[in-house]
Protein backbone atom coordinates (compact mmCIF):
# COMPACT_ATOMS: atom_id res chain seq x y z
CA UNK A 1 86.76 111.86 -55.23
CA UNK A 2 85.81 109.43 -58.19
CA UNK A 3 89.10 109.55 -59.87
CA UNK A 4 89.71 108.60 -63.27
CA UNK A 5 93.23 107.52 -65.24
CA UNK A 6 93.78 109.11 -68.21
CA UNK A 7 96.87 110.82 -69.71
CA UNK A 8 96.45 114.35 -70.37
CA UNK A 9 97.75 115.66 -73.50
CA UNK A 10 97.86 119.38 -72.55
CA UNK A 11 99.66 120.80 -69.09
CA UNK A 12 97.09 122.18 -66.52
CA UNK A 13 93.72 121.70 -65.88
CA UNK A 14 90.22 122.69 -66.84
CA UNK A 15 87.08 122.87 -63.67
CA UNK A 16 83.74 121.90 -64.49
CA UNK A 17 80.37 122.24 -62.69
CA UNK A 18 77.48 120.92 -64.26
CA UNK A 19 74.08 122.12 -62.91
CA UNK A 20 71.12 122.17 -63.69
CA UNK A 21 70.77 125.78 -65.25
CA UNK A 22 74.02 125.65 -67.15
CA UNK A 23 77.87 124.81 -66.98
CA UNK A 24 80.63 126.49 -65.52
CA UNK A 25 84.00 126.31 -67.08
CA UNK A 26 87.63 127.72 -65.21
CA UNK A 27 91.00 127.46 -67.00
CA UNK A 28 94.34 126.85 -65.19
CA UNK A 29 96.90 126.62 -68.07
CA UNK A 30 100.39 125.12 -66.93
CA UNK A 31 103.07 127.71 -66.92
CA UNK A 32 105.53 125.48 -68.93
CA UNK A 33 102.92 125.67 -71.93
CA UNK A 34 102.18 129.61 -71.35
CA UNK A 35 104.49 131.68 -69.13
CA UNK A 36 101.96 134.34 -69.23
CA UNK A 37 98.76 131.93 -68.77
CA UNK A 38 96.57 133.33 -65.75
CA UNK A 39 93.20 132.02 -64.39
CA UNK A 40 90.13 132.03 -67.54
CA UNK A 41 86.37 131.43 -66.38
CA UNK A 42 83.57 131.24 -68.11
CA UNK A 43 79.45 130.40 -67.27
CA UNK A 44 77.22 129.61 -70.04
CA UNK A 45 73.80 129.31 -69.01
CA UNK A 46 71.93 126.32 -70.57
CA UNK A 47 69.37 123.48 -70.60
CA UNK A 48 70.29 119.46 -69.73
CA UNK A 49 69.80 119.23 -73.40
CA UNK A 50 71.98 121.62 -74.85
CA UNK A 51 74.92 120.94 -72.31
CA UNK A 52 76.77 118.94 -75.20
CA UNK A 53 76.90 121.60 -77.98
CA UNK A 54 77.15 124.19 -75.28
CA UNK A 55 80.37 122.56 -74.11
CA UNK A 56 81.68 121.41 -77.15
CA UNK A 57 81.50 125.37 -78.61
CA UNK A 58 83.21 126.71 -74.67
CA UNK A 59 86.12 123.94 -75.17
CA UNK A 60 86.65 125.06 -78.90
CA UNK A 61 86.71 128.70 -78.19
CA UNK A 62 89.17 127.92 -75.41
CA UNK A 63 91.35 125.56 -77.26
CA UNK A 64 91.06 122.66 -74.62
CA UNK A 65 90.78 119.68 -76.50
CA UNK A 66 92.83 117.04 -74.86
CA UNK A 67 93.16 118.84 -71.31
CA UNK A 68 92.28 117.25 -68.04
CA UNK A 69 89.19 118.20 -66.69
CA UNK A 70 88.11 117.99 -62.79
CA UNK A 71 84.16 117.48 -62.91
CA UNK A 72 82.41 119.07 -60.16
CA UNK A 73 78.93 117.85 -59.01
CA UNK A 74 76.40 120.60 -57.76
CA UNK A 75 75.60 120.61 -54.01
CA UNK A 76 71.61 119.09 -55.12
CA UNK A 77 73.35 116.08 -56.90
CA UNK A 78 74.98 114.51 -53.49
CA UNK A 79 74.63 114.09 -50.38
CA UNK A 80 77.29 113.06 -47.60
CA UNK A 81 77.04 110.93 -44.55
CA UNK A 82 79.59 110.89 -41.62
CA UNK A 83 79.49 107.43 -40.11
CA UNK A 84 81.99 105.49 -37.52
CA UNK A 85 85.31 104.70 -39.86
CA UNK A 86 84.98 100.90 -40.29
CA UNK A 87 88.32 98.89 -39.12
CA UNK A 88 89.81 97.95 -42.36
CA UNK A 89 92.81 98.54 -44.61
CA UNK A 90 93.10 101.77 -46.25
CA UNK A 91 92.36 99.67 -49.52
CA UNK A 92 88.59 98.68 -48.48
CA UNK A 93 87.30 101.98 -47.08
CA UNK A 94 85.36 102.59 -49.77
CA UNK A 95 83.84 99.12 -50.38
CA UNK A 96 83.37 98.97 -46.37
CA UNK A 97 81.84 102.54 -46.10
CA UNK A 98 79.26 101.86 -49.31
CA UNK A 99 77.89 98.95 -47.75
CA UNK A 100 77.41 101.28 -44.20
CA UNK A 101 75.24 103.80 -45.89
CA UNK A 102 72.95 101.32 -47.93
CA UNK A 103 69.73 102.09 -45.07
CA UNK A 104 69.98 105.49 -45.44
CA UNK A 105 69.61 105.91 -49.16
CA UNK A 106 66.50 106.97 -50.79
CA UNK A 107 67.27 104.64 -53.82
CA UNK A 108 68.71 101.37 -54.49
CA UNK A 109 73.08 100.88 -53.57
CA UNK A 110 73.02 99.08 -56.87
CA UNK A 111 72.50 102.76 -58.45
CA UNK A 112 74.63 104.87 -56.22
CA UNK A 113 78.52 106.05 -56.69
CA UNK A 114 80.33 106.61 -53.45
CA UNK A 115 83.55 107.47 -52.70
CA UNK A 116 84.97 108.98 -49.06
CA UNK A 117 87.37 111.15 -47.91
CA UNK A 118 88.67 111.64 -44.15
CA UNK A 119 86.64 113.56 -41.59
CA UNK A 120 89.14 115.36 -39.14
CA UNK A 121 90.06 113.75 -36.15
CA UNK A 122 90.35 116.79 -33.68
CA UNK A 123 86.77 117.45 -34.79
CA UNK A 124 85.52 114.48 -32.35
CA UNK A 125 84.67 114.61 -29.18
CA UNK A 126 83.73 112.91 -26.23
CA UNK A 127 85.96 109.93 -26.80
CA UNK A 128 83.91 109.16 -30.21
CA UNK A 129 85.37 106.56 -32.55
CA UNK A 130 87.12 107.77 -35.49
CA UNK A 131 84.38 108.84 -38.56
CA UNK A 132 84.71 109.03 -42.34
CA UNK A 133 82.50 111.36 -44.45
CA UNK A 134 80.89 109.07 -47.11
CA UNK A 135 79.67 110.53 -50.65
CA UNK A 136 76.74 109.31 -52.37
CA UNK A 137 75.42 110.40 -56.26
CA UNK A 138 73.03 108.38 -58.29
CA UNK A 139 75.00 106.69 -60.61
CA UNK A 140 73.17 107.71 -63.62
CA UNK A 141 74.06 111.67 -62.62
CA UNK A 142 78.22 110.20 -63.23
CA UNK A 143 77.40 108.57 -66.06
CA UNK A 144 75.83 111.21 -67.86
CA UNK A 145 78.77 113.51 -66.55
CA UNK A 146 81.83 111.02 -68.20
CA UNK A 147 79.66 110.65 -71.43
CA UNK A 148 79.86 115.09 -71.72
CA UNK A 149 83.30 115.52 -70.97
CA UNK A 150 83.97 112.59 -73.37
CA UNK A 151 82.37 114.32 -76.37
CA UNK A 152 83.95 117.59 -75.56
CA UNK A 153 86.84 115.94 -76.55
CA UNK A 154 88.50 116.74 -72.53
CA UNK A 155 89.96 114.25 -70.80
CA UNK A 156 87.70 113.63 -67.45
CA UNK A 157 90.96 113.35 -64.40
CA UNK A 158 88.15 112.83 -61.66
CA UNK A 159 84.36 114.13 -60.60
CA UNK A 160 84.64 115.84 -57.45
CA UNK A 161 82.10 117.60 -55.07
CA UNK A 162 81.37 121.11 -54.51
CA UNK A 163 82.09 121.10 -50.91
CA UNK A 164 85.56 120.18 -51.67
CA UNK A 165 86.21 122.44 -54.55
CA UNK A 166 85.20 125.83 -51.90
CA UNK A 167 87.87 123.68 -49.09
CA UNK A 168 90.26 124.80 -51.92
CA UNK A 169 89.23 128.14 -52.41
CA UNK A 170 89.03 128.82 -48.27
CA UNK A 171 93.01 127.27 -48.45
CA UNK A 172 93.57 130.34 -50.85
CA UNK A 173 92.54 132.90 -47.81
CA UNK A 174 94.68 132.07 -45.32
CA UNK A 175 98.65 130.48 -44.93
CA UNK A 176 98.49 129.65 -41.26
CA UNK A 177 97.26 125.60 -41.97
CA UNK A 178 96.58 125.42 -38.19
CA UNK A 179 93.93 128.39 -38.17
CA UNK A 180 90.12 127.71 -39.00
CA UNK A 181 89.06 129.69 -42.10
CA UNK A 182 85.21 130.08 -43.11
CA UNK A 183 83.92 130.37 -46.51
CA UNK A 184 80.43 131.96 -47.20
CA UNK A 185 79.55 132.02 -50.60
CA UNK A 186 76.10 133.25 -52.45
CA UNK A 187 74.84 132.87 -55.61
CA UNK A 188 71.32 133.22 -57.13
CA UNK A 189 69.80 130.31 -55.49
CA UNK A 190 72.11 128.89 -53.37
CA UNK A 191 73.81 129.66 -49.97
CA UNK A 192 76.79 127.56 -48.85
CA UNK A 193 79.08 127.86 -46.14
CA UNK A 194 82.57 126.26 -45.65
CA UNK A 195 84.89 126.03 -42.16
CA UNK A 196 88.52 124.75 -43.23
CA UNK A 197 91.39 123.96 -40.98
CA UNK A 198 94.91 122.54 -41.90
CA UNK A 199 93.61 121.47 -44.93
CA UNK A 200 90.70 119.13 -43.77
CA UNK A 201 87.05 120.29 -44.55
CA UNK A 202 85.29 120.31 -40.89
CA UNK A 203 81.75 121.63 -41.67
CA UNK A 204 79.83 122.01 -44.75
CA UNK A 205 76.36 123.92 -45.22
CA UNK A 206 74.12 124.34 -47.63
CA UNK A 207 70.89 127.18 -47.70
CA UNK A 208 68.59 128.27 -49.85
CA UNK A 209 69.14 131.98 -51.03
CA UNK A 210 66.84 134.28 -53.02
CA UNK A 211 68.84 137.38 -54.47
CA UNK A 212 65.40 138.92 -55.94
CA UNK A 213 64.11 138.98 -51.95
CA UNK A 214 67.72 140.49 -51.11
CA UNK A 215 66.77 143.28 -53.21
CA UNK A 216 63.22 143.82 -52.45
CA UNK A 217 62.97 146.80 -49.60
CA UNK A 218 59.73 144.46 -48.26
CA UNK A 219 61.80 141.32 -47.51
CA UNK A 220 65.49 142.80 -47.41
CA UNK A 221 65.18 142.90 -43.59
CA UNK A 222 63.85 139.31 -42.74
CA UNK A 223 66.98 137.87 -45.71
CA UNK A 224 69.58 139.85 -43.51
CA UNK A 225 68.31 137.93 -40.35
CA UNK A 226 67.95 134.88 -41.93
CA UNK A 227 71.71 134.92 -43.62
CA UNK A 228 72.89 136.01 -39.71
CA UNK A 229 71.18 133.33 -38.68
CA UNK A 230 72.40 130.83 -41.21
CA UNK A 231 75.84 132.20 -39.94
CA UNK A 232 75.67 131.58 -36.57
CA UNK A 233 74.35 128.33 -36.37
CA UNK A 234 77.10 127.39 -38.48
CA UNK A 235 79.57 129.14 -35.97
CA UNK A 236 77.68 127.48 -32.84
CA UNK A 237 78.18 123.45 -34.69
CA UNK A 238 81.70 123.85 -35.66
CA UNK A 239 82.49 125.63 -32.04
CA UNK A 240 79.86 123.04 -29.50
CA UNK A 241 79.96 120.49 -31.73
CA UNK A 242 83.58 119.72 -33.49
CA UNK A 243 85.48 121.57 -30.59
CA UNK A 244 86.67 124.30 -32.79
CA UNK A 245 87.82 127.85 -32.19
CA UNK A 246 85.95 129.67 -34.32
CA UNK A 247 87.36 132.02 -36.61
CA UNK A 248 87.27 135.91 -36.03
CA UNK A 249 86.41 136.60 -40.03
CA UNK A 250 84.63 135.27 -42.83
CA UNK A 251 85.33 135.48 -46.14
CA UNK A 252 82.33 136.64 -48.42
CA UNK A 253 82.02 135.96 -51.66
CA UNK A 254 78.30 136.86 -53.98
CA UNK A 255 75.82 137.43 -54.43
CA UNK A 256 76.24 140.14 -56.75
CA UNK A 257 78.74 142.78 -57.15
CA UNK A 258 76.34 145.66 -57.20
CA UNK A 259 74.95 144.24 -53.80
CA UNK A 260 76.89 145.87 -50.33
CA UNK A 261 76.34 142.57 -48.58
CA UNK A 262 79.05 143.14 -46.79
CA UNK A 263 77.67 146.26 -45.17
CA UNK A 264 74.00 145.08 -45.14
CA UNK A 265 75.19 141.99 -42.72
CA UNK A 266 78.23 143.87 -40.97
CA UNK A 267 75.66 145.12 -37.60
CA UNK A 268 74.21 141.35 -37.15
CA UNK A 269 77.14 139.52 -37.19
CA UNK A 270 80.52 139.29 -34.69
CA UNK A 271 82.75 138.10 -37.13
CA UNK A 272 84.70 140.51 -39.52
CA UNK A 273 83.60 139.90 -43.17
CA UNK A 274 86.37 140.21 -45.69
CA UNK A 275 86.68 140.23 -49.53
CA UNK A 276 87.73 137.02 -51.54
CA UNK A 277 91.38 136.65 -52.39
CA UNK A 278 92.15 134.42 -55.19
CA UNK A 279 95.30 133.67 -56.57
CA UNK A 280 96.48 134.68 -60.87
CA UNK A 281 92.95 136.71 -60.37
CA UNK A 282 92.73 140.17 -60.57
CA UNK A 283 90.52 142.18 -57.80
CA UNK A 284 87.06 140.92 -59.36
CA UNK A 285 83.64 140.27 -57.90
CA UNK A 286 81.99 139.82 -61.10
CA UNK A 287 78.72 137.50 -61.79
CA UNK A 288 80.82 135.61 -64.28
CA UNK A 289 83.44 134.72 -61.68
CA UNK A 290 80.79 133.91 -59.04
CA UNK A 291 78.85 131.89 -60.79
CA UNK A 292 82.37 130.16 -61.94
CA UNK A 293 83.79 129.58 -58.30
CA UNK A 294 82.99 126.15 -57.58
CA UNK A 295 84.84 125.64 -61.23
CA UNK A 296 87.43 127.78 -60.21
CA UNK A 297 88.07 125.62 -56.98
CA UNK A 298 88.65 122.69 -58.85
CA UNK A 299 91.57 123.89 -60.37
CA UNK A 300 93.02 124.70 -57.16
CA UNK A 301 92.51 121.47 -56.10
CA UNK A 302 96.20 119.50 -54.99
CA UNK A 303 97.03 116.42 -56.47
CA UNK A 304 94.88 113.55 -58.39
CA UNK A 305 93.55 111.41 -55.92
């Protein structure tokens, strides 16, 4: 998504997710620079006006002046429409797709970004014609991103999207490309849930999650059925809907490590729930790492495009 063409003066990259309550920072060093370099993460928790000196002190500390950075939007600072692919080269998707979406924005094209990426073919049915998933983020919400990772003194490679930066980390579960892998992932806040097949992201959700009513004995009950819920609706679209085979576990990651989630959802749910398996990562289900995921997953990410 939104790619950008700079040289990168340091091997391997840097993720970064900028939200509202603070930035998230994940280290993949390349292994011809540091033999011994493993996965680094970091979230410092800060206000839209102290992201610049906040950054600037992370990327000193780290030593990543000059390193690529993938940019990762929030899942509040986009939203993405699936509409009928229009018949044109490969070269004027974008251009074609922008001008499809114009009616549905809440704001004028003039101030959006969009980009697209493919939405899988064996997830239509009913003879439908092929679709594209089409990205949309006020322009001024990009802007303000390239200007930050310019002063840090990185070197912005591309701003992707959250949804796409947990695809990667649901690619780390599993090696069987034509299996269906699903993602659910909590943090203070924020639910989202991710279904992943042969590489292609199939369904993305987003919920709103409160881990202060997880905890409290009066409303514990009513989040557990709500989560279920959450999960099985998302099971019932990517199975009625796409045409899917739905997967027999989920991966859980969050909402906090001191939290048995796992065992509080375990009776409401079919599918097996399993523990997140990440690659040069020790076993670790701290807050810093799940508060860095979505940073973390654009490291992961393959290639530039």
């Amino acid at each position: 998504m939104f790619p950008f063409t700079k040289s990168k003066q340091q091997g391997g990259y840097v993720g970064l997710e900028v939200r509202p309550d603070g930035l998230a920072l994940a280290i993949l060093r390349s292994k011809k620079d540091d033999p011994s370099a493993g996965l680094e993460y970091r979230y410092e928790p800060c206000s839209a006006a102290e992201r610049e000196d906040v950054l600037k002190k992370m990327v000193a500390e780290f030593g990543l002046s000059g390193m690529a950075c993938r940019a990762v939007l929030p899942v509040d600072q986009y939203k993405t429409y699936p509409i009928d692919k229009p018949e044109v080269e490969d070269s004027e998707l974008s251009d074609a797709a922008r001008w499809r979406v114009k009616d549905l924005l809440e704001f004028d094209l003039e101030d959006a970004v969009t980009d697209v990426y493919d939405f899988p073919a064996d997830g239509l049915r009913g003879g439908r014609l092929p679709q594209l998933n089409v990205v949309v983020c006020r322009k001024a919400i990009v802007e303000s991103m390239v200007a930050l990772v310019s002063s840090s003194e990185m070197e912005l490679k591309s701003i992707d999207i959250a949804d796409l930066s947990l695809r990667n980390i649901a690619l780390q579960q599993n090696q069987e490309t034509d299996r269906s892998i699903a993602l659910l992932y909590l943090r203070r806040g924020a639910g989202n849930m991710v279904f992943v097949k042969n590489e292609e992201l199939y369904l993305a959700r987003h919920f709103e999650f409160s881990v202060d009513a997880l905890t409290d004995p009066a409303q514990q009950e009513s989040v557990i059925q709500y989560l279920a819920l959450e999960i099985q609706r998302s099971f019932d679209y990517f199975e009625s809907q796409l045409g899917q085979i739905p997967p027999k576990e989920i991966t859980l990651f969050g909402p906090d490590p001191s939290i048995p989630l796992a065992n509080m959802l375990g009776g409401s749910i079919s599918a097996k729930l399993s523990p997140l398996v990440l690659p040069n990562i020790p076993d670790d289900s701290s807050i810093e790492l799940i508060n860095s995921l979505v940073a973390v997953g654009a490291t992961l990410r393959g290639g530039d495009s």
